[in-house]
C-alpha atoms as a PDB file:
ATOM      1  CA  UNK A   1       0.000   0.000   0.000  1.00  0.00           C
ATOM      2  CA  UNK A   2       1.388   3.403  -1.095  1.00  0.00           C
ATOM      3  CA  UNK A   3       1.310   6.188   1.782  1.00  0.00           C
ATOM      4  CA  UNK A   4      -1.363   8.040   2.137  1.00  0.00           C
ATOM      5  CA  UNK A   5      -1.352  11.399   4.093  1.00  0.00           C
ATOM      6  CA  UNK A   6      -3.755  14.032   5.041  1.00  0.00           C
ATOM      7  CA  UNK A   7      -2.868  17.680   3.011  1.00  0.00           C
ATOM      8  CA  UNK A   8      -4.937  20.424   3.882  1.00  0.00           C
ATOM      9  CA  UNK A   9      -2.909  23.588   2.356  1.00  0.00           C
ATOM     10  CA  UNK A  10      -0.954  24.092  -1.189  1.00  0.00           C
ATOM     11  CA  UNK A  11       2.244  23.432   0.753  1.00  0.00           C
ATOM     12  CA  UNK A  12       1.797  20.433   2.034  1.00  0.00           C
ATOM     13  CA  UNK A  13       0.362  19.205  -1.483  1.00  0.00           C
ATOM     14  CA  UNK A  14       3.271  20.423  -2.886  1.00  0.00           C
ATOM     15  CA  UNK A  15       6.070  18.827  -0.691  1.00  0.00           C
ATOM     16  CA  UNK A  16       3.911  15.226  -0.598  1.00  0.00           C
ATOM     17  CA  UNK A  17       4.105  14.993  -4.770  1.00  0.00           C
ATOM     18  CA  UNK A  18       8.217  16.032  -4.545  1.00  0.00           C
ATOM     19  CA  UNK A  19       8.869  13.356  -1.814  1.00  0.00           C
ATOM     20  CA  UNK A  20       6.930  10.886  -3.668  1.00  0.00           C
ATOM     21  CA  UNK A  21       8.442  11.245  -6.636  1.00  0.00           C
ATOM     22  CA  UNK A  22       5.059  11.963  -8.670  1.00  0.00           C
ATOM     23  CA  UNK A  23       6.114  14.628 -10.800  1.00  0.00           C
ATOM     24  CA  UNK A  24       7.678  18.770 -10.516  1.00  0.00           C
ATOM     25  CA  UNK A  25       7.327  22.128 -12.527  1.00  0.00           C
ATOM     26  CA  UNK A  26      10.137  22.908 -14.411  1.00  0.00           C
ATOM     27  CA  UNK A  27       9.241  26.908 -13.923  1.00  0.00           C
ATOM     28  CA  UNK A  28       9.651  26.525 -10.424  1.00  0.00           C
ATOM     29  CA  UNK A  29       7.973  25.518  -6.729  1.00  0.00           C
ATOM     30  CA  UNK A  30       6.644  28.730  -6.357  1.00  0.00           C
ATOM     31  CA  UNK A  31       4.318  28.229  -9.099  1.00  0.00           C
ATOM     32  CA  UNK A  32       3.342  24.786  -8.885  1.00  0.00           C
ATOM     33  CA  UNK A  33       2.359  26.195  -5.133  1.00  0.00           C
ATOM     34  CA  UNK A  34       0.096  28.550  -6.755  1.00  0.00           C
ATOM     35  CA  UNK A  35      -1.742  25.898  -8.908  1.00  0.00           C
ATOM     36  CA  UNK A  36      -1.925  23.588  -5.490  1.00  0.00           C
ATOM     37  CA  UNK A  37      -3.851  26.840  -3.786  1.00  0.00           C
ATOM     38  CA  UNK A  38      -6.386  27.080  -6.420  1.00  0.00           C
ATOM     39  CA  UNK A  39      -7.068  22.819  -5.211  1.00  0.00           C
ATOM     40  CA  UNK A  40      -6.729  23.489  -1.628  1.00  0.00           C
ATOM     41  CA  UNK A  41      -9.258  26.781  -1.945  1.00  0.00           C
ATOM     42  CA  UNK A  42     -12.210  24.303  -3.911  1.00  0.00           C
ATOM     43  CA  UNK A  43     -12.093  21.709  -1.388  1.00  0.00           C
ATOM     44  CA  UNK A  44     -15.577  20.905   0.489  1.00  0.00           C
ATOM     45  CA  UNK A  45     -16.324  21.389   4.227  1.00  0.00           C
ATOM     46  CA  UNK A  46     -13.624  18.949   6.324  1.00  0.00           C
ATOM     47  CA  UNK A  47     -12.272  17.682   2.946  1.00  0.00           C
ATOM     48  CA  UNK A  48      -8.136  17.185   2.578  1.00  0.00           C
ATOM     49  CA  UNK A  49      -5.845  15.383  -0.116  1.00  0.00           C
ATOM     50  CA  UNK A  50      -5.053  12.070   0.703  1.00  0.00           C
ATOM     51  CA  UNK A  51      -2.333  11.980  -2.443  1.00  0.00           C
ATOM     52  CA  UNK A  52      -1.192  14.321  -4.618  1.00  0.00           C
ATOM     53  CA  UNK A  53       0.925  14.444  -8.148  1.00  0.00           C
ATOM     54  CA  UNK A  54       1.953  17.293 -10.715  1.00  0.00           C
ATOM     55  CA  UNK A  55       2.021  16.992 -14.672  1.00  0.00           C
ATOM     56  CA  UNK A  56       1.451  18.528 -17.945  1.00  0.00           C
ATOM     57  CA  UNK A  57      -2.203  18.268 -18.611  1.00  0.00           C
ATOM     58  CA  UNK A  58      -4.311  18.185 -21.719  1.00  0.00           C
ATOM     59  CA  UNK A  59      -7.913  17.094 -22.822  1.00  0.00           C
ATOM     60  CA  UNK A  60      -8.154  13.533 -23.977  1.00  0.00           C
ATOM     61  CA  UNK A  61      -8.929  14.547 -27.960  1.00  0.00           C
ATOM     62  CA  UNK A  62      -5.769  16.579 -27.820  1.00  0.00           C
ATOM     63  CA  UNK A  63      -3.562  14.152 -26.016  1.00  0.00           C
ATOM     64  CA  UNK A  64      -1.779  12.384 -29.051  1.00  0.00           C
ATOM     65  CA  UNK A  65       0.923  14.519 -31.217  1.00  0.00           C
ATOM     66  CA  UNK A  66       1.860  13.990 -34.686  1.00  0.00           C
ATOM     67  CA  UNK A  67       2.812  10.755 -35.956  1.00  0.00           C
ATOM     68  CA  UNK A  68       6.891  10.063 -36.536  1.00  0.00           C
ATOM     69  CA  UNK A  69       8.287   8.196 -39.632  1.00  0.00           C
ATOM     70  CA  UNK A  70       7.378   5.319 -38.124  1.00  0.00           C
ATOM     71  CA  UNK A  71       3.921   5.925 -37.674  1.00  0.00           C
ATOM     72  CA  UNK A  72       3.775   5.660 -34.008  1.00  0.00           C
ATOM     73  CA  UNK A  73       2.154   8.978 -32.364  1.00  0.00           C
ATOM     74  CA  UNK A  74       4.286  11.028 -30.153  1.00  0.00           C
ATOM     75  CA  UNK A  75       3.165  12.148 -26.641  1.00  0.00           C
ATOM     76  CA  UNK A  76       3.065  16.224 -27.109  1.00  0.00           C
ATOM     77  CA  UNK A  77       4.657  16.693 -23.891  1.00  0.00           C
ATOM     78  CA  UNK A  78       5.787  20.574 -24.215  1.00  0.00           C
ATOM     79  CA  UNK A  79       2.480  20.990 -26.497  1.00  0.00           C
ATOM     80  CA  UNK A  80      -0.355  20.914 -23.406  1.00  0.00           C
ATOM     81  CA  UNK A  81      -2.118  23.160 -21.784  1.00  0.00           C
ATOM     82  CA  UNK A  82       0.420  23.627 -19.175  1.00  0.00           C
ATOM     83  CA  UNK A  83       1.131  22.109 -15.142  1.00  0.00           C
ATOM     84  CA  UNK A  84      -1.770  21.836 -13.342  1.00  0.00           C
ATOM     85  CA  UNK A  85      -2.005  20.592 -10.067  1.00  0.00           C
ATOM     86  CA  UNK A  86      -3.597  16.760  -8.695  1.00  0.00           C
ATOM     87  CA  UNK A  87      -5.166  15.743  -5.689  1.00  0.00           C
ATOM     88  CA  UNK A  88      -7.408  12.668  -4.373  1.00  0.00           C
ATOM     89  CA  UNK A  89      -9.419  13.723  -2.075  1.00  0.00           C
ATOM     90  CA  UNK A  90     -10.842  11.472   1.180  1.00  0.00           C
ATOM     91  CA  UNK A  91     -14.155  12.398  -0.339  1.00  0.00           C
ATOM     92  CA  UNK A  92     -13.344   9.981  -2.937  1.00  0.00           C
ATOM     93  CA  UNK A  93     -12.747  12.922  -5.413  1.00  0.00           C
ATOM     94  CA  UNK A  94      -9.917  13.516  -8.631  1.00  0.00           C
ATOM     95  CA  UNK A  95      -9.449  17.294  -8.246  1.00  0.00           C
ATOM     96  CA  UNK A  96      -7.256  19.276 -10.959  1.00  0.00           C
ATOM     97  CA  UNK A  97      -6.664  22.900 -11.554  1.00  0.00           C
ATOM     98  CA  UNK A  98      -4.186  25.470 -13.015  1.00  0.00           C
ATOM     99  CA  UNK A  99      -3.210  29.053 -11.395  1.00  0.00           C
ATOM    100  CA  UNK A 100      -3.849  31.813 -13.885  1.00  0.00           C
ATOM    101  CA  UNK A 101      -3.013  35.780 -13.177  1.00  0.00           C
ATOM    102  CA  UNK A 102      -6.696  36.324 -14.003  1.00  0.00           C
ATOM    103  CA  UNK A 103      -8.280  33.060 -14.498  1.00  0.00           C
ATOM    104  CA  UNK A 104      -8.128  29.889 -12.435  1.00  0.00           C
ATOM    105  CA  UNK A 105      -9.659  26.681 -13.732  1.00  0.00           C
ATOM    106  CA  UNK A 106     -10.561  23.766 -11.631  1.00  0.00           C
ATOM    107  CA  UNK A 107     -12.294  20.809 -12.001  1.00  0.00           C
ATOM    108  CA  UNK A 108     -13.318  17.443 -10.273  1.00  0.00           C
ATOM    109  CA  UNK A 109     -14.551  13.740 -11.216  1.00  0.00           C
ATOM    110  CA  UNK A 110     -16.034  11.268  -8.532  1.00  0.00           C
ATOM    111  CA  UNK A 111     -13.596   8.719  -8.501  1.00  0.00           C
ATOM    112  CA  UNK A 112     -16.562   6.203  -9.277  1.00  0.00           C
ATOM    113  CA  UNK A 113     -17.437   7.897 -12.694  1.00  0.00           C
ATOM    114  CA  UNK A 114     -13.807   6.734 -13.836  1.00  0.00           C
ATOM    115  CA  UNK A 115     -13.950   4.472 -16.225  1.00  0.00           C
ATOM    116  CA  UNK A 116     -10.539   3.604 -17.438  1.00  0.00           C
ATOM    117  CA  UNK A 117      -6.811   4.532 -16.695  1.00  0.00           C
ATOM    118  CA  UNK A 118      -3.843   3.802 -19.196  1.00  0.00           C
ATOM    119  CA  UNK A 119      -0.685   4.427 -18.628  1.00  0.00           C
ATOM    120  CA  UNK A 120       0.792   4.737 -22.352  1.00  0.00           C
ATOM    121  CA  UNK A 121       4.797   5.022 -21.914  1.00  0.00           C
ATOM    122  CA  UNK A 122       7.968   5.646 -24.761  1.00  0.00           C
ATOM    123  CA  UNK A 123      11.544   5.720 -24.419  1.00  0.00           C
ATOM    124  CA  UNK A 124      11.438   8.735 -21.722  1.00  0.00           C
ATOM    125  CA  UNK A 125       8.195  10.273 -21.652  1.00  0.00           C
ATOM    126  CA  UNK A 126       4.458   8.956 -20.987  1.00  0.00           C
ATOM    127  CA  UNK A 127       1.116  10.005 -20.615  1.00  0.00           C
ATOM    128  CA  UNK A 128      -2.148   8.064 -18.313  1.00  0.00           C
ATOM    129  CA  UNK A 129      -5.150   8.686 -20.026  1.00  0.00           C
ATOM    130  CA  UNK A 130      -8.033   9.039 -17.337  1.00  0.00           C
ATOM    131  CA  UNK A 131     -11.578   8.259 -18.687  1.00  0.00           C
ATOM    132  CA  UNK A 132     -14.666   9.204 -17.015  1.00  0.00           C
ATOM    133  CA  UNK A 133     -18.498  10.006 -17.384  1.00  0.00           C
ATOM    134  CA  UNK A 134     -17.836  13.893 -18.060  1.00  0.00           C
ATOM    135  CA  UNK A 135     -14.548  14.565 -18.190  1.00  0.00           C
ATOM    136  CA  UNK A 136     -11.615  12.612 -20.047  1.00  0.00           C
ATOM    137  CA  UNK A 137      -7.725  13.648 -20.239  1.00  0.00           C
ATOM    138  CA  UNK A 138      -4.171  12.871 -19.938  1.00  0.00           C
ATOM    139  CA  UNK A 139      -1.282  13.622 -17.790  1.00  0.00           C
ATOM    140  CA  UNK A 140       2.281  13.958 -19.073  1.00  0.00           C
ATOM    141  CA  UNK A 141       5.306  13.356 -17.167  1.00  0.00           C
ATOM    142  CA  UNK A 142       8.235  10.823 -17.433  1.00  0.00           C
ATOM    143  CA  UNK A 143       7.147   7.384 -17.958  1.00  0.00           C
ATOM    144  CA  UNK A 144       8.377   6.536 -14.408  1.00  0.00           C
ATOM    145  CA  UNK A 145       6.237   9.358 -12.914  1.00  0.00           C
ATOM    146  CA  UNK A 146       3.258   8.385 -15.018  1.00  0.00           C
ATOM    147  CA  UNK A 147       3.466   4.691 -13.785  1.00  0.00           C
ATOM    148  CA  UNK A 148       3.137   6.195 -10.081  1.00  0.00           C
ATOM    149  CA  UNK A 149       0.397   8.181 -10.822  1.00  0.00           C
ATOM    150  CA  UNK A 150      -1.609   5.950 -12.644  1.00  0.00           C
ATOM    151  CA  UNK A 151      -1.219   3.840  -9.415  1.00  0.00           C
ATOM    152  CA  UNK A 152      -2.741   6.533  -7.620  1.00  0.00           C
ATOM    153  CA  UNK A 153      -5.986   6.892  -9.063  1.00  0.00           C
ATOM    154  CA  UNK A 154      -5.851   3.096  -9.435  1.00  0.00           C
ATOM    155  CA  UNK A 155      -5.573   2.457  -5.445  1.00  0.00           C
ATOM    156  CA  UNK A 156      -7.936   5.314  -5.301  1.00  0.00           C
ATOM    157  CA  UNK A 157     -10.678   3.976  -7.027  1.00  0.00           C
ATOM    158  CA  UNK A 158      -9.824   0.775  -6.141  1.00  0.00           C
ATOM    159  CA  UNK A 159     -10.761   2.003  -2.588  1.00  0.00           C
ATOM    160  CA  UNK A 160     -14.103   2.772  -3.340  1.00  0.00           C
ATOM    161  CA  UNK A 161     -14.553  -0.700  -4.784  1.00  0.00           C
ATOM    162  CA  UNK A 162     -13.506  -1.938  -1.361  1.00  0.00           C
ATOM    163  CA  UNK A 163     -15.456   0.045  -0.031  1.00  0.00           C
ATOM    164  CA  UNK A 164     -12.774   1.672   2.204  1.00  0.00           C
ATOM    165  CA  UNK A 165     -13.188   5.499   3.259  1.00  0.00           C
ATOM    166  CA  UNK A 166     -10.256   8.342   2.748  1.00  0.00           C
ATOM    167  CA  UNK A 167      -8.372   5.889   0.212  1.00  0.00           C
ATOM    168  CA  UNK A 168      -7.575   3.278   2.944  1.00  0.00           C
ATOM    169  CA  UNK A 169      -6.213   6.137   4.661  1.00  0.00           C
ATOM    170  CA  UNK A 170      -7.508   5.777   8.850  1.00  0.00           C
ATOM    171  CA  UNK A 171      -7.956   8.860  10.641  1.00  0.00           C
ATOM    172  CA  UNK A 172      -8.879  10.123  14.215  1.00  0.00           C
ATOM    173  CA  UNK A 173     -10.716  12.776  12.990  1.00  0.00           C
ATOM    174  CA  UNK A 174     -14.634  12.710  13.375  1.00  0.00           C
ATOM    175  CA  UNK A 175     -16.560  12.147  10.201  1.00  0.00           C
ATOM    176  CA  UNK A 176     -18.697  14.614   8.720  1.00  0.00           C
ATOM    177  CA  UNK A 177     -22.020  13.776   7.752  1.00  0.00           C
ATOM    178  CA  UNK A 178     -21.059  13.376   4.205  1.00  0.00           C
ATOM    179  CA  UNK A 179     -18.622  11.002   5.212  1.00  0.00           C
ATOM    180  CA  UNK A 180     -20.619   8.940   7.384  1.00  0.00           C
ATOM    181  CA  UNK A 181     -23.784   8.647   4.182  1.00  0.00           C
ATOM    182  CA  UNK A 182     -24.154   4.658   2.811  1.00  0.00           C
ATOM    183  CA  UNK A 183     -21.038   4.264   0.058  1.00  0.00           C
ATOM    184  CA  UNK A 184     -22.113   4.300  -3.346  1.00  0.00           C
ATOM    185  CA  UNK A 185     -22.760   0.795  -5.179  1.00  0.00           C
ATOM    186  CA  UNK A 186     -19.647  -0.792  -6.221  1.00  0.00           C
ATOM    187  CA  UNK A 187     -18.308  -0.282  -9.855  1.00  0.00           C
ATOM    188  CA  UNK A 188     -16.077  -2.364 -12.227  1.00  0.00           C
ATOM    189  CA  UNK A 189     -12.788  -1.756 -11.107  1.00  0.00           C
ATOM    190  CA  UNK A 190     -11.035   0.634 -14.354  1.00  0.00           C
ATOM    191  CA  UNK A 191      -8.811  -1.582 -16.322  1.00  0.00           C
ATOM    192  CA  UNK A 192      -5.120  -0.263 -16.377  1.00  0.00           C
ATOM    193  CA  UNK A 193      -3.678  -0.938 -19.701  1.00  0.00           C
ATOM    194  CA  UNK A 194      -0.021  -0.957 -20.549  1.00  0.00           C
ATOM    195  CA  UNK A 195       2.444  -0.091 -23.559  1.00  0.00           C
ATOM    196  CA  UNK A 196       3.881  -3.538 -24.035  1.00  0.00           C
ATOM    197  CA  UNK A 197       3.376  -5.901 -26.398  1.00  0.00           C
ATOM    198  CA  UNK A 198       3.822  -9.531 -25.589  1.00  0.00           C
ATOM    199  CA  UNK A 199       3.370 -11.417 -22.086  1.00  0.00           C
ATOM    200  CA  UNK A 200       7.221 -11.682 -21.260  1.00  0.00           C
ATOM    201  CA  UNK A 201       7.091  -7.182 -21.541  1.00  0.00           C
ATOM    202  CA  UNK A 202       3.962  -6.810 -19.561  1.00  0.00           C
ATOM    203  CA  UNK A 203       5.150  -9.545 -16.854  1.00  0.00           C
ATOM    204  CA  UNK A 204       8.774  -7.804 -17.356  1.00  0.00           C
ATOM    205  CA  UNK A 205       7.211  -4.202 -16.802  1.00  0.00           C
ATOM    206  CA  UNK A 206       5.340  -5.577 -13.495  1.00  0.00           C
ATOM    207  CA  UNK A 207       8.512  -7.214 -11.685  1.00  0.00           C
ATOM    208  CA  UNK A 208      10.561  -3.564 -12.509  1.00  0.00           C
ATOM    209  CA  UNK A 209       7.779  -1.799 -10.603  1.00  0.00           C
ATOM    210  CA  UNK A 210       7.429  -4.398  -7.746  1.00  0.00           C
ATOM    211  CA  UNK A 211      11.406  -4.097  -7.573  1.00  0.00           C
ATOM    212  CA  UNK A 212      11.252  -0.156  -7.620  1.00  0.00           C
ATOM    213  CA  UNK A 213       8.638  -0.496  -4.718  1.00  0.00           C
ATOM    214  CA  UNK A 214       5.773   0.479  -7.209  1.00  0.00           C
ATOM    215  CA  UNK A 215       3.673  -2.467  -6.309  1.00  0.00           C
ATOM    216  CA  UNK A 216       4.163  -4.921  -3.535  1.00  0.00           C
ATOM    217  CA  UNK A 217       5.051  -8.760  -4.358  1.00  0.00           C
ATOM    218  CA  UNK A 218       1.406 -10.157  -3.315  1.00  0.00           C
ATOM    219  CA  UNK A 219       0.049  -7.579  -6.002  1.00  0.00           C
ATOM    220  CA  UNK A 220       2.659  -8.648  -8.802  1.00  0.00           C
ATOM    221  CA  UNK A 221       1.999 -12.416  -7.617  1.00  0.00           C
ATOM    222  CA  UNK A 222      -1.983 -11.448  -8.473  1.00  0.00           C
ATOM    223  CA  UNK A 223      -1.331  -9.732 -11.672  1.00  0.00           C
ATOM    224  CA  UNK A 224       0.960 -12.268 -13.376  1.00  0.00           C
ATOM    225  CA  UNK A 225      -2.165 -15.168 -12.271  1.00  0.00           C
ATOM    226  CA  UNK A 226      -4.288 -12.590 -13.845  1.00  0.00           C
ATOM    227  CA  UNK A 227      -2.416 -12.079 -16.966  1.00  0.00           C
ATOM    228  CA  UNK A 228      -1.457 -15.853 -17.522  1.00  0.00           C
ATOM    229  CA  UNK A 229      -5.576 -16.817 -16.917  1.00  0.00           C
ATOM    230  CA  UNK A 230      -5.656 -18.282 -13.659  1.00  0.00           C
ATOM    231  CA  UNK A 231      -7.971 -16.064 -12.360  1.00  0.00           C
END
């Protein structure tokens, strides 16, 4: 299990996504800070980030560039709409928004209304497609840094599933009456797709991230029964 915290202010959003590797402005802290404010100032009544992680974001029908001579498309990485800032919320919540000098934009999906993640990774660079109900788009980062984050959401919803409160995160604090209403009905847990192309990759890819501390050995053990049709 991958730590989960409690993050009330833009700081603490900040430092959270820089220890856990998951992602960094390369204009600076200062302004990533400002695009974690604009999260921190939409949150609900007794609401706080259980994870956070930074990328380049764009919407989902912009998120492939042009194709190369080989006719593979290229992730646009430099060609978004810019940083934006990440948080899962323990209201079960994917919360994303960008400082502007006179506009902010924000924007949330229920974790529940996600549909699919996929992590789609190249030589250096990546992207996680997120597909929900309303709103669908992609994250850029390294492809090491997308891996985590699609993790994230993954544990996230997979939470809900579970049906385990705060992201499996336990807390002392009293619940607010949102908090303590009936969880929703459980969904069909998102399937996470990845950029390989043959068994020996995919189980390849899984053992780098249970050796990098990605995933734990139980949840590699599961995956490779799942991939080879035991379960």
């Amino acid at each position: 299990m991958t730590e989960k915290a409690q993050l009330w202010t833009a700081d603490e959003m900040y430092r959270f996504a820089r220890d856990n590797k998951l992602g960094f402005n390369l204009w600076g802290a200062w302004l990533q800070k400002l695009h974690f404010k604009v999260v921190a100032e939409s949150l609900l009544d007794d609401e706080y980030a259980v994870s956070s992680f930074i990328g380049r974001h764009t919407d989902y029908d912009d998120d492939e560039g042009e194709e190369n001579e080989h006719a593979q498309a290229e992730p646009k990485f430099f060609n978004t709409q810019g940083y934006y800032a990440y948080i899962i919320t323990n209201e079960n919540r994917l919360v994303y928004a960008r400082w502007r000098p006179f506009f902010h934009k924000v924007s949330s999906i229920p974790l529940n209304d996600i549909k699919n993640i996929e992590p789609i990774t190249h030589i250096i660079w990546g992207h996680v497609r997120v597909e929900s109900l309303g709103d669908n788009f992609s994250v850029f980062w390294t492809k090491s840094v997308v891996r985590r984050i699609a993790k994230r959401i993954q544990e996230g919803v997979s939470d809900i599933k579970n049906n385990q409160m705060y992201g499996g995160y336990q807390t002392s604090a009293p619940m607010s009456p949102q908090q303590q209403q009936p969880m929703p009905e459980k969904t069909a847990e998102p399937k996470v797709v990845y950029d390989t192309s043959t068994m020996y990759e995919k189980l390849s890819s899984a053992k780098l991230s249970m050796e990098e501390g990605l995933i734990t050995p139980e949840e590699y053990d599961e995956y490779k029964e799942r991939l080879l049709g035991r379960k």
